[in-house]
Protein backbone atom coordinates (compact mmCIF):
# COMPACT_ATOMS: atom_id res chain seq x y z
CA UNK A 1 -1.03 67.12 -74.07
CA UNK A 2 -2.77 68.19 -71.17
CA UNK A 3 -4.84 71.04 -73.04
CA UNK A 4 -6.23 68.25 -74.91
CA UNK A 5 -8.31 66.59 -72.25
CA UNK A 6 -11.41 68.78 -70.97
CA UNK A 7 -11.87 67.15 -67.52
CA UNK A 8 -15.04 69.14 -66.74
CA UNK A 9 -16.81 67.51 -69.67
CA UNK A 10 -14.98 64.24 -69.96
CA UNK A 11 -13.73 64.52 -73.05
CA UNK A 12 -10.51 63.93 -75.13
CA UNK A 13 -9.74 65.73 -77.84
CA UNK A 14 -7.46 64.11 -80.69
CA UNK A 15 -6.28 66.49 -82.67
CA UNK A 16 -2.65 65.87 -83.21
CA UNK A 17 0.10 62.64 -83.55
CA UNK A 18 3.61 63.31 -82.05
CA UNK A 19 5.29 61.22 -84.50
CA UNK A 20 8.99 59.73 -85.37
CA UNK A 21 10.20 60.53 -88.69
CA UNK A 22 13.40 59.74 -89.70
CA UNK A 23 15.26 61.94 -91.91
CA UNK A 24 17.92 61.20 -94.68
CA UNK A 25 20.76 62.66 -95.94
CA UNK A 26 21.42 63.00 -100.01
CA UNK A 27 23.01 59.79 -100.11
CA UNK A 28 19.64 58.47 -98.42
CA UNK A 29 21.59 57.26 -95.57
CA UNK A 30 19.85 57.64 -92.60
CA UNK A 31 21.22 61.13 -90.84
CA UNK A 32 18.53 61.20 -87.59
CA UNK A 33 15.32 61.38 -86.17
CA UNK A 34 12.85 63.84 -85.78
CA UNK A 35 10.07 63.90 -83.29
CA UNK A 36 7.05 66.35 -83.68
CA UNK A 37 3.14 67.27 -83.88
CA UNK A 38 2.34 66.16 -87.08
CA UNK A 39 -1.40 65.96 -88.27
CA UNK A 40 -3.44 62.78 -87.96
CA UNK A 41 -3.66 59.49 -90.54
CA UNK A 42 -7.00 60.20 -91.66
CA UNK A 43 -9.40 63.72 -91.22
CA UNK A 44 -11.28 60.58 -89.59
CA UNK A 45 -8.69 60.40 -86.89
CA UNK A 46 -9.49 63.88 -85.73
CA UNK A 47 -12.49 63.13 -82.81
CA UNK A 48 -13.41 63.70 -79.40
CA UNK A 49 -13.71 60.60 -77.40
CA UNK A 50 -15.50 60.48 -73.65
CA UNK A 51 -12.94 60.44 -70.70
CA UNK A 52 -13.84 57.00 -68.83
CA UNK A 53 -13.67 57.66 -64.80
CA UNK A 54 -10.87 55.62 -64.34
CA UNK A 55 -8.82 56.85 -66.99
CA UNK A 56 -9.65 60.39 -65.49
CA UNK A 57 -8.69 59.30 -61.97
CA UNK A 58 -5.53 58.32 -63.07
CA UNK A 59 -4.27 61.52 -65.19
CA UNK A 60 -5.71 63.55 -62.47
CA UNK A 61 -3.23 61.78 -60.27
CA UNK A 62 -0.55 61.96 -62.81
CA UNK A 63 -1.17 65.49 -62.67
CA UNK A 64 -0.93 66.23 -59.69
CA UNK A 65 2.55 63.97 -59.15
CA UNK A 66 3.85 65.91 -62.06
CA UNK A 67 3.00 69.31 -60.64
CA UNK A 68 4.55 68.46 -57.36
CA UNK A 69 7.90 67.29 -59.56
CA UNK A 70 7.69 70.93 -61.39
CA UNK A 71 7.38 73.21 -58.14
CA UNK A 72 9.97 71.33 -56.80
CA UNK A 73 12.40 71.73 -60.05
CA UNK A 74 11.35 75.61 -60.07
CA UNK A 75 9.51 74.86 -63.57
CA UNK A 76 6.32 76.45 -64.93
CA UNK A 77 3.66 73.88 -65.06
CA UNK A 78 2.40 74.50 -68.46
CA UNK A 79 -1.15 72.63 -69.64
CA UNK A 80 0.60 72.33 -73.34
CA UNK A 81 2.88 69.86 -71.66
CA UNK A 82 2.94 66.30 -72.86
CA UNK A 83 1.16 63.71 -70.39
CA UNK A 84 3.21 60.72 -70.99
CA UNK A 85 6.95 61.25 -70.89
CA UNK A 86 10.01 59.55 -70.82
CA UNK A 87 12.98 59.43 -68.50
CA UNK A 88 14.27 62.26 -70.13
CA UNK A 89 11.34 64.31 -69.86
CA UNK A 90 10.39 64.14 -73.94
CA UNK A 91 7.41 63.06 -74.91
CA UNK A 92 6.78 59.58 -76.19
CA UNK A 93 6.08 58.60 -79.84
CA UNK A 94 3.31 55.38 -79.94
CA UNK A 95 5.61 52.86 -80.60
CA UNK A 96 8.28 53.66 -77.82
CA UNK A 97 4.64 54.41 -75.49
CA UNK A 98 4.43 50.43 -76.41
CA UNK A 99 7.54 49.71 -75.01
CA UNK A 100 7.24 51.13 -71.90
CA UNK A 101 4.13 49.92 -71.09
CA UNK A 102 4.96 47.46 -68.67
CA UNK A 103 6.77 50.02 -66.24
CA UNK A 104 3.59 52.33 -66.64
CA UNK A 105 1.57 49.67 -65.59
CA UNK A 106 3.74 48.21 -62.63
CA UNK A 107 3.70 52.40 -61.38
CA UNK A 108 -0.05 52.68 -61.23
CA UNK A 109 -0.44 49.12 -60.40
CA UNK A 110 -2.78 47.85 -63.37
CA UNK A 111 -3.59 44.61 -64.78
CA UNK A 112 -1.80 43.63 -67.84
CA UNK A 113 -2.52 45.57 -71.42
CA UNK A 114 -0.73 46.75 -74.57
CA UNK A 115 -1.85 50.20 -76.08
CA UNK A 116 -3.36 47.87 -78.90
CA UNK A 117 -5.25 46.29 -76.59
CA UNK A 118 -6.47 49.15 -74.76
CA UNK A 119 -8.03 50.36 -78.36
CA UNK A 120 -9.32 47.22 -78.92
CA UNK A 121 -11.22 46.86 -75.35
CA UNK A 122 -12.41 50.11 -75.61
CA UNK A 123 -13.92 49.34 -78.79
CA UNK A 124 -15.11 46.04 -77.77
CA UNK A 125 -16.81 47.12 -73.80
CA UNK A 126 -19.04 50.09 -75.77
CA UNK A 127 -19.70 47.71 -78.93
CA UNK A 128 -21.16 44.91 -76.22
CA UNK A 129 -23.10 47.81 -74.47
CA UNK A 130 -24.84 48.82 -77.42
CA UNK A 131 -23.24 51.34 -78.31
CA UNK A 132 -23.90 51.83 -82.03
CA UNK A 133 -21.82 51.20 -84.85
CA UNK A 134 -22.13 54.27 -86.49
CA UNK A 135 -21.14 56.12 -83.25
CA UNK A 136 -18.63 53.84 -82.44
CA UNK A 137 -17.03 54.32 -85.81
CA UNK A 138 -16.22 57.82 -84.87
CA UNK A 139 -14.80 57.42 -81.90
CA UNK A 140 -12.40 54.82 -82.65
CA UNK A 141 -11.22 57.19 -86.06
CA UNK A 142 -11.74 54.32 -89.00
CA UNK A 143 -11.97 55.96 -91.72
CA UNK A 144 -13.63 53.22 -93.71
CA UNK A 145 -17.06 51.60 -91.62
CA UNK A 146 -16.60 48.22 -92.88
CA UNK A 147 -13.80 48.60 -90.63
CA UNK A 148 -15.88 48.96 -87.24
CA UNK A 149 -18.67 46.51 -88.73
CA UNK A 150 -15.68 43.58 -89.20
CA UNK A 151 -14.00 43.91 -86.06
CA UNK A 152 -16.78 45.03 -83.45
C-alpha cells in the first residue's frame, strides 16, 4: 500500500501480507477464495527496508499514472490504496504478482526478473557491498541467521 512506503526517508515498511486463503465448506470441498491483510510469516518478517532510487523513481511514476487514472474516473486517490493491481483493480496476492511479471516489466521497460529473483539480487548486490550479515539478516526477514549466512 502506498502508506507503507515513506518516500522522504526512503524507506519501506513491511508490515502486512495480502494473502489467498482458500476456504472450505463442511464437506471440505473447496467453496472459494478469500483475499486479505493477514499478518506476516514470521515477527521476523515485520522490517523496514531502504527504498533504492530506482525502485523510488518508478512508484513515483506509478503514482502519478495512477492519480491521473483516478481524477479522470472521479475517484478519491486514497494513500491506503494497493500499489500493484490487477486488471480489475484488486490487489495482487505474491503468487499471481509472479505471474504477471512479464507484462509489468514489458510496461516500464525492464530487463528480465522474477519477484524471487528480485529478493535474491537484492540480497546478493548489499551482501557483495559489505553490507553485514547481521544487518542484512533483517532486512531480508529470515527468521533463522544460518539462513542469510548459507545463501549470502
Amino acid at each position: 500500500m502506498w502508506n507503507t512506503i515513506d518516500m522522504e526517508k526512503n524507506i519501506i515498511h513491511i508490515r502486512k501480507a495480502f494473502k489467498d486463503t482458500i476456504v472450505y465448506d463442511n464437506d471440505l470441498k473447496k467453496k472459494c477464495h478469500k483475499r486479505e491483510l493477514a499478518d506476516l510469516k514470521t515477527p521476523q518478517s515485520l522490517r523496514d527496508v531502504p527504498l533504492h532510487p530506482r525502485l523510488k523513481k518508478l512508484l513515483l511514476k506509478i503514482k502519478a499514472e495512477r492519480m491521473i487514472e483516478y481524477k479522470r474516473c472521479g475517484r478519491k486517490w486514497n494513500e491506503d490504496d494497493f500499489i500493484f493491481l490487477n486488471e480489475k483493480g484488486e490487489p495482487f496476492v505474491s503468487e499471481m504478482l509472479t505471474n504477471k511479471m512479464p507484462t509489468f516489466i514489458k510496461k516500464y521497460n525492464l530487463e528480465h526478473m522474477t519477484v524471487y529473483g528480485l529478493r535474491h539480487s537484492y540480497a546478493s548486490l548489499y551482501s557483495s557491498l559489505g553490507m553485514p550479515p547481521e544487518v542484512l539478516h533483517i532486512l531480508m526477514g529470515h527468521c533463522d541467521f544460518d539462513t542469510t549466512r548459507r545463501y549470502y
